[in-house]
Protein backbone atom coordinates (compact mmCIF):
# COMPACT_ATOMS: atom_id res chain seq x y z
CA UNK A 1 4.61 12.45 -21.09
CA UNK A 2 1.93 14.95 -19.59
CA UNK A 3 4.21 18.16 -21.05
CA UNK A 4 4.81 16.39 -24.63
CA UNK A 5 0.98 16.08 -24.31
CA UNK A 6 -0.02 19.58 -23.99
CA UNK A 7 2.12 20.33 -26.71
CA UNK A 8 -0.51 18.49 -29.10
CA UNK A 9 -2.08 21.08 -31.31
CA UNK A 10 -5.62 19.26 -32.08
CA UNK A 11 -5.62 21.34 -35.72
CA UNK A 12 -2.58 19.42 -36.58
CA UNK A 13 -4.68 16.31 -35.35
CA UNK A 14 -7.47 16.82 -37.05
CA UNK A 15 -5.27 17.83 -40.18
CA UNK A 16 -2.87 13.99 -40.47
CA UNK A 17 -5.90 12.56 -39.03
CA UNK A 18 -5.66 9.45 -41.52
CA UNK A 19 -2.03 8.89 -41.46
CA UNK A 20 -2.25 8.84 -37.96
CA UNK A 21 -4.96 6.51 -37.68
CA UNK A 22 -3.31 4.15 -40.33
CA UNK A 23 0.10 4.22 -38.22
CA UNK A 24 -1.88 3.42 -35.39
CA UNK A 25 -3.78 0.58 -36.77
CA UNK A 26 -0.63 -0.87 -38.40
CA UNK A 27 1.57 -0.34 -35.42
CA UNK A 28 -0.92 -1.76 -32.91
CA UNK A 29 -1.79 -4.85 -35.45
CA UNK A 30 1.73 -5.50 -36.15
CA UNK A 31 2.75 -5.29 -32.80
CA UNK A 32 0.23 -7.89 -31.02
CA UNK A 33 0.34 -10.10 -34.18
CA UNK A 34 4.24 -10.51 -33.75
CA UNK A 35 4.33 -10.33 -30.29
CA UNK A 36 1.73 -13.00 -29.58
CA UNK A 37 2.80 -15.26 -32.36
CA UNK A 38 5.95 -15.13 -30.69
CA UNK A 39 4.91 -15.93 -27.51
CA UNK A 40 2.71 -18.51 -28.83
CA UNK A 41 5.73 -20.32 -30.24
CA UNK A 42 7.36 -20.27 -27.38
CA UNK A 43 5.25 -23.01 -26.22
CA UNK A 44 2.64 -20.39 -24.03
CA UNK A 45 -1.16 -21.13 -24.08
CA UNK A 46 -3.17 -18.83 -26.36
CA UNK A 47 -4.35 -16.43 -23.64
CA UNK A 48 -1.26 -15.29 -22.24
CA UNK A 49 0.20 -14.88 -25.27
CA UNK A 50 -2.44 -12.39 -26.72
CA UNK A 51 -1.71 -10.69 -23.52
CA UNK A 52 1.62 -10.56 -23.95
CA UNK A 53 1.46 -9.13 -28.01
CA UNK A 54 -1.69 -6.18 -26.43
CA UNK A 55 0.50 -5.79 -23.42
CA UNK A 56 3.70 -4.26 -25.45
CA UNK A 57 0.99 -2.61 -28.42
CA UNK A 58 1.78 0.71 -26.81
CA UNK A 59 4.56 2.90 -28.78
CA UNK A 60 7.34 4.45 -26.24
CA UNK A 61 7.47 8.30 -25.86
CA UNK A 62 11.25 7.53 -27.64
CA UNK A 63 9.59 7.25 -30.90
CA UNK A 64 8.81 11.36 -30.76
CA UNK A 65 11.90 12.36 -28.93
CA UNK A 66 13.74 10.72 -32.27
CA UNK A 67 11.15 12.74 -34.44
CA UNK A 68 11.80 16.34 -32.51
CA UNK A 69 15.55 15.30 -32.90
CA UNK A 70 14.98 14.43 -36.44
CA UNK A 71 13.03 17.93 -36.70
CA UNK A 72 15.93 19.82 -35.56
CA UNK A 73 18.34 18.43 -37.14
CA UNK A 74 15.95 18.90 -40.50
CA UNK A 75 16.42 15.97 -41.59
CA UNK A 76 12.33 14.96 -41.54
CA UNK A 77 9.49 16.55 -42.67
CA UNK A 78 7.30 18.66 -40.20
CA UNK A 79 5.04 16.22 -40.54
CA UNK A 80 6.47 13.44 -38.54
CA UNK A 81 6.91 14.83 -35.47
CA UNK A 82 3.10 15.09 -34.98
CA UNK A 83 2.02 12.28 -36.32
CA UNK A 84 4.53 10.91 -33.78
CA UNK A 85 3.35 12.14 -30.57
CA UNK A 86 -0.36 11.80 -31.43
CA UNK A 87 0.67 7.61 -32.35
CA UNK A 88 2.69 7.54 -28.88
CA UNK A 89 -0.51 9.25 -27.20
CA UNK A 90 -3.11 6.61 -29.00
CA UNK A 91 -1.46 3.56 -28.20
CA UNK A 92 -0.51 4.83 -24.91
CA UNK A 93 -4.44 5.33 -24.39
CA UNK A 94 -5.73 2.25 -25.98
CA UNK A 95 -3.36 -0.28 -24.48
CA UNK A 96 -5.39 -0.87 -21.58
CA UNK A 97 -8.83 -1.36 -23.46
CA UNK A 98 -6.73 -3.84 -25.65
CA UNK A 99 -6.04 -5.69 -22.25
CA UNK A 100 -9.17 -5.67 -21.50
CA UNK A 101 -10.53 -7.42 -24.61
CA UNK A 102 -8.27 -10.18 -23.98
CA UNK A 103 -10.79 -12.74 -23.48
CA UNK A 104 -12.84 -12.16 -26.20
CA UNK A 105 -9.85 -11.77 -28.78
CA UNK A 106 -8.68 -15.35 -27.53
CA UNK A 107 -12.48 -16.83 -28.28
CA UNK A 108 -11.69 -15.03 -31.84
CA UNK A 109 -8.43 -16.49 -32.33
CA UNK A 110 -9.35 -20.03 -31.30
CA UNK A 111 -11.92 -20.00 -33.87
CA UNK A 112 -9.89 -18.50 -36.68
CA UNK A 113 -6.56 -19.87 -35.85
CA UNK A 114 -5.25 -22.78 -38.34
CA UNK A 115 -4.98 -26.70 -37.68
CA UNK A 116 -0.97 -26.09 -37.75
CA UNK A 117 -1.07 -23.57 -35.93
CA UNK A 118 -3.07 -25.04 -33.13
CA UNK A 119 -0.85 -28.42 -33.85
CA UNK A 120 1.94 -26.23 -32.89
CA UNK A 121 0.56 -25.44 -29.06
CA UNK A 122 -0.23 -28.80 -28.46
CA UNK A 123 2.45 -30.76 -29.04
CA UNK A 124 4.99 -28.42 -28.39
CA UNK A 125 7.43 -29.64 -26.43
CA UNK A 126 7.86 -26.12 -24.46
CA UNK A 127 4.04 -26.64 -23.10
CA UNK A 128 3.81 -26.25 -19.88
């Protein structure tokens, strides 16, 4: 991951910096919205779940070895393989702050989080 790094030109960064910020935000949102709402449905309390969807927020170093084999094989554009790595490299670096923020996310959710949804935890039959 540290050699894939150094091969980061930041002109290129600073040149897709909105597509990469809009992957970003859509990957990371999409990933702990699923992710917790899946583990929340499961029958697991609130806080564990929001770990759970910011624990797995984080998109693999895979994602750019497909876009350099997708380069070679021109079959994408030049610009995804950037855009890859520097998504991989944000989500890799935010994941932890995202931890971090668990508790106040779940104080968010509790307060914005539907009736049914809510109805759902409680008398699910999974609850531990």
């Amino acid at each position: 991951f540290v050699a894939i790094g150094m091969l980061i030109d930041p002109a290129v960064l600073a040149h897709y910096a909105w597509p990469i910020a809009a992957i970003t935000g859509a990957a990371v949102l999409g990933k702990v919205a699923s992710g917790s709402l899946g583990t929340f449905l499961a029958g697991n309390p609130p806080r564990e779940s929001l770990q759970v969807g910011m624990s797995i927020a984080q998109i693999g170093e895979f994602s750019f070895i497909i876009a350099a084999l997708g380069e070679s094989l021109h079959v994408t554009s030049d610009f995804l393989y950037p855009v890859a790595v520097a998504v991989s490299a944000v989500t890799t670096l935010l994941t932890p702050y995202l931890l971090g923020s668990t508790e106040a996310a779940t104080r968010l959710a509790r307060r914005a989080a539907p009736v049914p949804l809510v109805l759902v935890y409680w008398f699910s039959p999974l609850r531990v």
